[in-house]
N, C-alpha and C. Protein backbone atom coordinates (compact mmCIF):
# COMPACT_ATOMS: atom_id res chain seq x y z
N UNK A 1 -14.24 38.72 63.66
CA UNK A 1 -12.97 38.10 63.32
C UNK A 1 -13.19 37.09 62.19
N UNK A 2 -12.26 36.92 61.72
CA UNK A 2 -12.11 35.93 60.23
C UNK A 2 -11.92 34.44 60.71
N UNK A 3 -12.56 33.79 60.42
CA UNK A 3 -12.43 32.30 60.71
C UNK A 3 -11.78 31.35 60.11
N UNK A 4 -10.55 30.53 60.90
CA UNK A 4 -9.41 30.46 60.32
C UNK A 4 -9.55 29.31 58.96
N UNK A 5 -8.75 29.48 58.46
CA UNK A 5 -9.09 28.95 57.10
C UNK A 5 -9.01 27.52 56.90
N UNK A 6 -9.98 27.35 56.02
CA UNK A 6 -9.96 25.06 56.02
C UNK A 6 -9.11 24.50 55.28
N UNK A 7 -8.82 23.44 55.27
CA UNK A 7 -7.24 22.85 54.90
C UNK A 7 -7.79 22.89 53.36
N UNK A 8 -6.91 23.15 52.30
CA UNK A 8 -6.71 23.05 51.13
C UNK A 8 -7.10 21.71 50.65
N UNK A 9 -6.52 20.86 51.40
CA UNK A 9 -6.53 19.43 50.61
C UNK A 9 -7.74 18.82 51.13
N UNK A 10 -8.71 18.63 51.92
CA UNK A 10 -10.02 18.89 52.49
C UNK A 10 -11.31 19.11 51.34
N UNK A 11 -10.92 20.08 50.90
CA UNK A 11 -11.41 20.93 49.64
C UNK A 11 -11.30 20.15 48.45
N UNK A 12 -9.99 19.97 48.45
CA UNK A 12 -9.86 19.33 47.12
C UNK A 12 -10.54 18.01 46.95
N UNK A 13 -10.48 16.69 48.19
CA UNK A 13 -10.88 15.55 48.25
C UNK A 13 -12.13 15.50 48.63
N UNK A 14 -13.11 16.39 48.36
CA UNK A 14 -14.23 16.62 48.14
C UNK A 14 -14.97 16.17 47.25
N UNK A 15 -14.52 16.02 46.42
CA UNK A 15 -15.07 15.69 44.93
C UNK A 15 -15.20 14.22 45.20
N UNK A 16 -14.45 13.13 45.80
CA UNK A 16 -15.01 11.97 46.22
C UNK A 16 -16.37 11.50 46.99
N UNK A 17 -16.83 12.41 47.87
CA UNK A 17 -18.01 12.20 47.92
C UNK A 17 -19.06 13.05 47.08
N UNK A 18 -18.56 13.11 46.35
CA UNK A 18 -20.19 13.75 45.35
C UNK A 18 -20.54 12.83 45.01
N UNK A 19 -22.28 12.97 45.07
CA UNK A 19 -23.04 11.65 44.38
C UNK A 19 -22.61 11.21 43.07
N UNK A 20 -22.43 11.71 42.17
CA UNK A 20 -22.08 12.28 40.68
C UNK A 20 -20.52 11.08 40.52
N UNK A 21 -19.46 11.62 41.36
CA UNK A 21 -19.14 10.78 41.55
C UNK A 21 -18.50 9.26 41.47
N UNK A 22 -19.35 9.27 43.13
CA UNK A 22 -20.01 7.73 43.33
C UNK A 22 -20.53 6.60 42.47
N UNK A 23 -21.52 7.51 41.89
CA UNK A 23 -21.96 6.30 40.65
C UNK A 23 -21.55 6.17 39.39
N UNK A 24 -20.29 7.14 39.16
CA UNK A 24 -19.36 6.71 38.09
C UNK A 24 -18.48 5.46 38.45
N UNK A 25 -18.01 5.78 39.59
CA UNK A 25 -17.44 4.73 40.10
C UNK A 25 -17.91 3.33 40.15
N UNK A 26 -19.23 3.19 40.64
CA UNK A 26 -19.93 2.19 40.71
C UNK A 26 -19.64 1.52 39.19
N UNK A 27 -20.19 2.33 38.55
CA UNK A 27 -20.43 1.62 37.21
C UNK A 27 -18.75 1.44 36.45
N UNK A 28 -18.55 2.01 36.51
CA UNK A 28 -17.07 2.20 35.80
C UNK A 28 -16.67 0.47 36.28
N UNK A 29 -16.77 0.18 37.81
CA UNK A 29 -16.16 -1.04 38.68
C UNK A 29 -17.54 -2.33 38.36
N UNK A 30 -18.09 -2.28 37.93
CA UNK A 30 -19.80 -2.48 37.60
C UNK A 30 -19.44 -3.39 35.92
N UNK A 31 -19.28 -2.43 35.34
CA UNK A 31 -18.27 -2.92 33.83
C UNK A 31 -17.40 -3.34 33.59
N UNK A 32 -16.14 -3.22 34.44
CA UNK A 32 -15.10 -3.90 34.17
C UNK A 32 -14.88 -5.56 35.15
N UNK A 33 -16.45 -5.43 36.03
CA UNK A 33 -16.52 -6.93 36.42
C UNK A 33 -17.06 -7.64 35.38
N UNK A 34 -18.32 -7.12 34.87
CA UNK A 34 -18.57 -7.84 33.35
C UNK A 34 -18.20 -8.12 32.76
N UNK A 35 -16.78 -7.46 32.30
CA UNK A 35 -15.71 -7.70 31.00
C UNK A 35 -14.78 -8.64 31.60
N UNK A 36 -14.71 -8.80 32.61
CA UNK A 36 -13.96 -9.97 33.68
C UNK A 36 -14.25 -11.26 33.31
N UNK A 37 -15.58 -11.01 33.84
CA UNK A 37 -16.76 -12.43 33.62
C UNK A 37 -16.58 -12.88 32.07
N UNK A 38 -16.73 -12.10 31.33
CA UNK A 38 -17.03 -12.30 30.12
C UNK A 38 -15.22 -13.03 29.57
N UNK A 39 -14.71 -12.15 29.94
CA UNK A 39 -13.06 -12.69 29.52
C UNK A 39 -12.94 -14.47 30.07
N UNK A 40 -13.25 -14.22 31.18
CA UNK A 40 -12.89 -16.08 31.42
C UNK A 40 -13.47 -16.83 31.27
N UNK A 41 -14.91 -16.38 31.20
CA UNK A 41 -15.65 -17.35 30.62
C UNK A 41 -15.42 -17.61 29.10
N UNK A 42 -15.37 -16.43 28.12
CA UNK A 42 -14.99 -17.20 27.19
C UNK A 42 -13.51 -17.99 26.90
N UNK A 43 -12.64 -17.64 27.44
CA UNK A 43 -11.59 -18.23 27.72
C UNK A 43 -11.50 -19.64 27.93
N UNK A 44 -12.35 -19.67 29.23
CA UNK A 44 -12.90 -21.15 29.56
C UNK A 44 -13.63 -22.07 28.86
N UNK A 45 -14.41 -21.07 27.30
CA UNK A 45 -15.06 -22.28 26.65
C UNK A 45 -14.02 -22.75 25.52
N UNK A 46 -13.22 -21.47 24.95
CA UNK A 46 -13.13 -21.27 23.87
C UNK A 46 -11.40 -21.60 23.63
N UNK A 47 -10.88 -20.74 24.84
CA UNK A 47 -9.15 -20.64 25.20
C UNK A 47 -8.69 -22.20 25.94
N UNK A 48 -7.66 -21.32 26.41
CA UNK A 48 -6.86 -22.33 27.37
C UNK A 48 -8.03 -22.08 28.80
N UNK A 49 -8.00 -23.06 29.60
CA UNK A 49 -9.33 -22.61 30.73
C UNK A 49 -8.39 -22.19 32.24
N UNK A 50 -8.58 -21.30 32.34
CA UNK A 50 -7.89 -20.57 33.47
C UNK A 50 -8.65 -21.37 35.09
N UNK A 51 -9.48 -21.67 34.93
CA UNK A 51 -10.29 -22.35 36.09
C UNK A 51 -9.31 -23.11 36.92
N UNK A 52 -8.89 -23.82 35.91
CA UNK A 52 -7.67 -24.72 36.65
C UNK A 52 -6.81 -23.96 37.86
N UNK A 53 -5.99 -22.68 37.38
CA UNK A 53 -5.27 -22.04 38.16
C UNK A 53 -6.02 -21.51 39.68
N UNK A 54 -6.94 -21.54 39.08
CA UNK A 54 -7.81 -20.58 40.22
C UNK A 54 -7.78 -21.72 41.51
N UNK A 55 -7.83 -23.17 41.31
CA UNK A 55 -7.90 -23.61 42.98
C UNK A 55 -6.71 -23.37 43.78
């Protein structure tokens, strides 16, 4: 007998756990904390200083 068939969308959300991936993700979220850092800090030396807002 044929074994009944696996959900479509199962299949599809597969591709989230590939290693491959994962460490796009990482880095992708990896870089845009850097560009974070980098934004307020220079902001903070250079701009208006956002620090203030933050307490």
């Amino acid at each position: 007998m044929t074994e009944p068939a696996g959900s479509s969308l199962r299949k599809d959300f597969r591709v989230f756990r590939d290693p491959g991936f994962l460490v796009t993700l990482f880095l992708i979220g990896f870089l845009m904390a850097i560009g974070a850092y980098v934004l307020v800090h220079a902001s903070n030396e250079y701009g208006i200083p956002v620090q203030d807002y933050w307490r």
